[in-house]
Protein backbone atom coordinates (compact mmCIF):
# COMPACT_ATOMS: atom_id res chain seq x y z
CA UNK A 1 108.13 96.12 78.26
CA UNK A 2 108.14 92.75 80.07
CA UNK A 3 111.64 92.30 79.05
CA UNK A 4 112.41 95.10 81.22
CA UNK A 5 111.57 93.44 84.46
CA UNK A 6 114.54 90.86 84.47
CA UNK A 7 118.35 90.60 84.42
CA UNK A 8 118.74 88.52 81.11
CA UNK A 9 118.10 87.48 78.43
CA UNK A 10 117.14 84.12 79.91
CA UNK A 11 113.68 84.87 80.98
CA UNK A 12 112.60 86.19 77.16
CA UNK A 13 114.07 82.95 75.90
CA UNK A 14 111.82 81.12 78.51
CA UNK A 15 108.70 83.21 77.52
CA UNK A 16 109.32 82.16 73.70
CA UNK A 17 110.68 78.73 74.00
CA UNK A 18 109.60 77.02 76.95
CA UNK A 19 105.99 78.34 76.50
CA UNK A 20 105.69 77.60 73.03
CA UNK A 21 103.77 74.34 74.16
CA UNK A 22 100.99 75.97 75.82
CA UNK A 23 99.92 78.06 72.44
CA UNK A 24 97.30 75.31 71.84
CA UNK A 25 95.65 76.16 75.64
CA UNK A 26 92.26 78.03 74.87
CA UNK A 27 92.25 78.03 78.83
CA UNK A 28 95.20 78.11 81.37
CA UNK A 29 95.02 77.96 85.02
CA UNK A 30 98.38 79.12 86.50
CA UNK A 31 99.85 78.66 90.07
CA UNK A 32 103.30 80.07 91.26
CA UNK A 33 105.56 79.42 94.30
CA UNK A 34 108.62 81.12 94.76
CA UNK A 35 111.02 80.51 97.84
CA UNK A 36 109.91 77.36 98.54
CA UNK A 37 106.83 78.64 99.94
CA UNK A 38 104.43 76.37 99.04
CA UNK A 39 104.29 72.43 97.23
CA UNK A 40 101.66 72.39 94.33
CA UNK A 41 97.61 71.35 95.22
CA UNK A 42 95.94 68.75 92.91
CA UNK A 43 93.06 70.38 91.62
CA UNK A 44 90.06 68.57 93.21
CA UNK A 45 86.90 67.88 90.63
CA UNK A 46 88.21 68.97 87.47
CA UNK A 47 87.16 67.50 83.73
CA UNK A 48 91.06 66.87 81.75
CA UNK A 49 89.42 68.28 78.54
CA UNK A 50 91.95 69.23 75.52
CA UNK A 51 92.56 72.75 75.43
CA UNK A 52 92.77 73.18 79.54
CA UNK A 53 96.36 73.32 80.45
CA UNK A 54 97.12 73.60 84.41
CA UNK A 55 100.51 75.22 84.34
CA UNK A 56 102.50 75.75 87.75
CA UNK A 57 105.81 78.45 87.71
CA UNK A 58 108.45 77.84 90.40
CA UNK A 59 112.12 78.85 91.14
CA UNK A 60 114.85 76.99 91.83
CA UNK A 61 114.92 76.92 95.64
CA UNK A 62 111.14 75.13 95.86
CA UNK A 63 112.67 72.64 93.32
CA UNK A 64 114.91 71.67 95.22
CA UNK A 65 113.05 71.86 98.52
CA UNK A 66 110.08 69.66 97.26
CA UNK A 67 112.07 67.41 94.56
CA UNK A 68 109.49 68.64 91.72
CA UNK A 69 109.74 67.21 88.44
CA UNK A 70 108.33 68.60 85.53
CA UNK A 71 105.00 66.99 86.07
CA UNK A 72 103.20 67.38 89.34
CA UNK A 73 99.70 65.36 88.93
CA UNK A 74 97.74 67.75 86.42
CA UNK A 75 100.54 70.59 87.07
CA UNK A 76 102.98 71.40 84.36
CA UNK A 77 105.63 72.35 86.38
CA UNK A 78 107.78 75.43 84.74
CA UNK A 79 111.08 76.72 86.47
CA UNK A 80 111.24 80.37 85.85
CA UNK A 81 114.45 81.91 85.81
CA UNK A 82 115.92 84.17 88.24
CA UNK A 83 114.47 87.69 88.41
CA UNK A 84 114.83 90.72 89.47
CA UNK A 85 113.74 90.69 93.24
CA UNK A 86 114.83 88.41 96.09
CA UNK A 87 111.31 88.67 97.24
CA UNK A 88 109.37 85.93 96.16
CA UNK A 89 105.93 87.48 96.99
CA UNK A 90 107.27 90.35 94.85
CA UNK A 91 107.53 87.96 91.63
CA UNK A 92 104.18 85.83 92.13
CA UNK A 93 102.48 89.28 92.34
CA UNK A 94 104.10 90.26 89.05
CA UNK A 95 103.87 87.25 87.33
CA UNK A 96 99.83 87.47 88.32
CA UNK A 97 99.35 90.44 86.81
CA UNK A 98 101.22 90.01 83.79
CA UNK A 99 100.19 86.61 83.22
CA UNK A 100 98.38 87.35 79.55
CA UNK A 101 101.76 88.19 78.35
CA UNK A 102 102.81 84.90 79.18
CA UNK A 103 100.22 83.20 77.03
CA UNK A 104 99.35 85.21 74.61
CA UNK A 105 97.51 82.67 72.67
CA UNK A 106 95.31 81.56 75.50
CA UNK A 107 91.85 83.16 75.02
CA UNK A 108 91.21 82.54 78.91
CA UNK A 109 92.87 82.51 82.35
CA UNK A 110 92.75 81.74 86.35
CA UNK A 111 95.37 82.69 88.84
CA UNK A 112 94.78 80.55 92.06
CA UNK A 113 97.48 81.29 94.63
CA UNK A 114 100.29 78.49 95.63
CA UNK A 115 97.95 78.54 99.17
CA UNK A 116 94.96 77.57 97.44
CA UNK A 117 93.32 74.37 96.10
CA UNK A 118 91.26 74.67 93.08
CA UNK A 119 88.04 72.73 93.58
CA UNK A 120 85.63 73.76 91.18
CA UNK A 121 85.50 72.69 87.26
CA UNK A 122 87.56 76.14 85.82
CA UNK A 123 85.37 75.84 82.98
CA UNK A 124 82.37 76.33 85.20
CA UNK A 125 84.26 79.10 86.66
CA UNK A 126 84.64 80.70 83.27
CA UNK A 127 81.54 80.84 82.08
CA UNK A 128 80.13 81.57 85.34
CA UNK A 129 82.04 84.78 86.19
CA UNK A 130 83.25 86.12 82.98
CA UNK A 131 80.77 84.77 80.44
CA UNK A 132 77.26 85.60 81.85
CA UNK A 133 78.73 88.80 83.54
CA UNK A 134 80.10 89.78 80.00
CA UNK A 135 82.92 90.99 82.29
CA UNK A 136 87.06 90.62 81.25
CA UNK A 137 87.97 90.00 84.65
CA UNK A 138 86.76 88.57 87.86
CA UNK A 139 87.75 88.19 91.05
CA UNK A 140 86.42 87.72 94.52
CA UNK A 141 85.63 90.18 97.33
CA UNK A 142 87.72 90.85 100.19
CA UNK A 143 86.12 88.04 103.12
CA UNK A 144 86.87 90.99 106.03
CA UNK A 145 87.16 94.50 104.64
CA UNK A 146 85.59 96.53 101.63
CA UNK A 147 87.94 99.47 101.78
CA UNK A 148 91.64 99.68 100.91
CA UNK A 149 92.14 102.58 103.34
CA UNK A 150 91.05 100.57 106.15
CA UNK A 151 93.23 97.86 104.90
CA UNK A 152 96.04 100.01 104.28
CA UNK A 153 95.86 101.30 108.29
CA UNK A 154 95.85 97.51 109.20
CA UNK A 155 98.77 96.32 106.86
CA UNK A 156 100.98 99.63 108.60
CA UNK A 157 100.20 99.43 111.78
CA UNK A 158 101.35 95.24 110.97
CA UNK A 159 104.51 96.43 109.60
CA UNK A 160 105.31 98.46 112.74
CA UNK A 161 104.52 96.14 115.41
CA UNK A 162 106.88 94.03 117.62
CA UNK A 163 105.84 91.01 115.65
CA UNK A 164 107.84 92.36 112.65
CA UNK A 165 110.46 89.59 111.89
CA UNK A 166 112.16 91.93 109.20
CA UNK A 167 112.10 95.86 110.61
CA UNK A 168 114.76 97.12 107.92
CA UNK A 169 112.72 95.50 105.00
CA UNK A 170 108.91 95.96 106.80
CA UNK A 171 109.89 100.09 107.39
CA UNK A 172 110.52 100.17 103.80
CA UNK A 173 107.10 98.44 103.32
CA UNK A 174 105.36 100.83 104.94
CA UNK A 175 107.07 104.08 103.61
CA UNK A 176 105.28 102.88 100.16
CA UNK A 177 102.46 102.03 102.13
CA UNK A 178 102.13 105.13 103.05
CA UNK A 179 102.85 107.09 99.81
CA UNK A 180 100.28 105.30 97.96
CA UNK A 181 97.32 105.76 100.19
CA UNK A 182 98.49 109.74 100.47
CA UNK A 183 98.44 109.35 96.47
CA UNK A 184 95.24 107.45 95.87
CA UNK A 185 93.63 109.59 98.04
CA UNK A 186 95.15 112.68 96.32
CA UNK A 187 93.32 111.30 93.01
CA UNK A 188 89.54 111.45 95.53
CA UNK A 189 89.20 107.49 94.72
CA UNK A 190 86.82 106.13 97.79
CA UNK A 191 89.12 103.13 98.18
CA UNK A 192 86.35 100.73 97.87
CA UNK A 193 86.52 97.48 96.20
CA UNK A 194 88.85 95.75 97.88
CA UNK A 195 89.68 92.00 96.77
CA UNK A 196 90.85 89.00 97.19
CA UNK A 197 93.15 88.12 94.59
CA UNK A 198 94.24 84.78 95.20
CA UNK A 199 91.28 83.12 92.64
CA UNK A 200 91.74 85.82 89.62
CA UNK A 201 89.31 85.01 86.03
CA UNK A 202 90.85 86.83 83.33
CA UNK A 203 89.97 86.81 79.41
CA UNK A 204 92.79 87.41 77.47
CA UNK A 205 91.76 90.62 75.55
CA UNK A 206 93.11 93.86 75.03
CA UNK A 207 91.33 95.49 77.43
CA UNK A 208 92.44 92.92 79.90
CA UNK A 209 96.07 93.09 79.07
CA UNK A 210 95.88 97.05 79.37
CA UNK A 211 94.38 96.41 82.87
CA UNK A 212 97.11 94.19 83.97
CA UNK A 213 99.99 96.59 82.38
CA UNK A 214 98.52 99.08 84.52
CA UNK A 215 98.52 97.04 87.68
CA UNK A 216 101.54 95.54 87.31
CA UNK A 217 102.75 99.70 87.08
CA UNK A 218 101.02 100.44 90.12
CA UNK A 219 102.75 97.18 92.11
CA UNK A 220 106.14 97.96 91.34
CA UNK A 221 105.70 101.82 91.75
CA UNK A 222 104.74 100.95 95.45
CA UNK A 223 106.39 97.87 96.20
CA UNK A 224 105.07 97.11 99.54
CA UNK A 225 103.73 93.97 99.01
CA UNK A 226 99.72 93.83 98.55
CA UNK A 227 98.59 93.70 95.21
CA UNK A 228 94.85 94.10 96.42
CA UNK A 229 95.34 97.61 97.69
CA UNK A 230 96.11 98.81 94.54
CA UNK A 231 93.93 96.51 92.59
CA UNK A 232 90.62 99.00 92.67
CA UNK A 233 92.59 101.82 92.16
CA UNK A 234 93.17 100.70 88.33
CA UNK A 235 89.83 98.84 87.97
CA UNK A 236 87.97 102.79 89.33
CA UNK A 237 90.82 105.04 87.06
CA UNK A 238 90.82 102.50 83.94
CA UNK A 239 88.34 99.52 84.37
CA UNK A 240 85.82 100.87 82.15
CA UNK A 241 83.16 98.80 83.55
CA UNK A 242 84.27 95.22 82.75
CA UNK A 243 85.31 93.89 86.13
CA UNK A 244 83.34 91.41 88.17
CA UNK A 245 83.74 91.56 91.80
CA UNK A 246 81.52 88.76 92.53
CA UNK A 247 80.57 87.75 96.28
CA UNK A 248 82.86 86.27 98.50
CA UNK A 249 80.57 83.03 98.84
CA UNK A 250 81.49 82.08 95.02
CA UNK A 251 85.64 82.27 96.63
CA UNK A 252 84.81 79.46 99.09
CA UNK A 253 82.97 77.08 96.70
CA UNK A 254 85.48 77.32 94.09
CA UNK A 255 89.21 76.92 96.28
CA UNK A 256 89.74 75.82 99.65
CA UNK A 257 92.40 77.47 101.60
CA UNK A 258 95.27 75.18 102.52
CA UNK A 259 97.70 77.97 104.04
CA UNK A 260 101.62 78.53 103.41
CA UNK A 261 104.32 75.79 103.98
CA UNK A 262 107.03 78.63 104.81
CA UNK A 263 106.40 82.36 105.19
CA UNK A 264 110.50 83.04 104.74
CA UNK A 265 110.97 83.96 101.78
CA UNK A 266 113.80 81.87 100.78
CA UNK A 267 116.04 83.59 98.49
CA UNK A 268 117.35 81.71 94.94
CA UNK A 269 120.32 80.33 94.69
């Protein structure tokens, strides 16, 4: 299915040859920046132990905007191949929540967005969120709201106000916006839950990978841009119990919030 979401054959080659190295990882934390968004963050306090492997995917336009080799301090730095959307928000939030099928082998995982520092052991992190909640994925609450509806109303009216910088692309935003709030309210969910998803804990089971097949269908059904919206709806319709929404004061200990280089969304090349 994953083959699906690119133009060649070039990105399955990548997922079987170039990640071949990481089958030994019994733990992979994973960073992305597409569009030369965002240079890579040294992880601050972190143990090198064998079996941890800090892997960072990028595209060709932040390689050449930040001269990245293939080792950034503890980063392994990976250029993915071009895919299917000039978006690069579009393809971090798709490589997020597909990121099991990536490494396969890996029993464990943690996302931390290309805005984020990691400063907190990700061992610690493991054990602390996943392990003693006996939970198959964690992830923070949302630091303002609880509710995707209200967030929903606050990402539209955002995509119809005079500070849009893109009105053709932001009104197409909010048309699928709109049609999956009408939808998940159509299904009576509550909308609450809401996350943050830019420190995700995942282990790498079959439950979990179900979960993320069945995010990554509700992202590109309504591809308006916030993964987090949609991100309760499949942990309420198919979470069966497993996910740990821990408190928001957990978020701030373990990454510290650095902010976006660029917010243009450079295009490849």
């Amino acid at each position: 299915a994953l083959g699906h979401l690119f133009l060649s054959t070039e990105t399955k080659k990548f997922i079987l040859n170039k990640l071949v190295k990481f089958q030994g990882c019994s733990l992979v934390v994973v960073t992305a920046s597409f569009g030369a968004q965002d240079r890579l963050h040294v992880p601050l306090h972190t143990i090198h132990r064998g079996g941890v492997c800090f892997v960072a995917f990028i595209d060709a336009a932040t390689q050449r905007k930040y001269n990245m080799g293939v080792c950034e301090k503890s980063w392994n730095v990976l250029v993915l191949p071009r895919v299917v959307w000039t978006d690069p928000r579009m393809k971090t939030r798709v490589v997020r929540a597909l990121l099991p099928f990536f490494f396969p082998h890996a029993g464990f995982s943690i996302w931390v967005d290309s805005k984020l520092q990691l400063q907190e052991d990700p061992i610690l992190l493991i054990h602390k969120h996943l392990i003693e909640s006996d939970s198959y994925l964690a992830v923070s609450e949302n630091h303002v709201r609880k509710n995707i509806f209200e967030e929903g109303e606050k990402l539209f009216k955002m995509l119809r106000s005079s500070l849009s910088v893109n009105e053709t692309y932001n009104e197409f935003r909010a048309q699928h916006l709109r049609r999956c709030l009408d939808d998940y309210r159509g299904y009576n969910f509550s909308g609450d839950g809401l996350p943050d998803a830019g420190l995700l804990l995942r282990v790498h089971s079959m439950k979990a990978v179900e979960f993320s097949m069945r995010w990554a269908q509700e992202i590109l059904e309504y591809p308006f841009g916030r993964d987090q919206i949609s991100f309760p709806f499949v942990t309420w319709k198919y979470g069966g119990g497993g996910v740990n929404l821990f408190d928001k004061c957990w978020y701030i200990q373990a990454v510290r919030e650095v902010g976006h280089e660029s917010r243009t969304g450079a295009s490849e090349r």
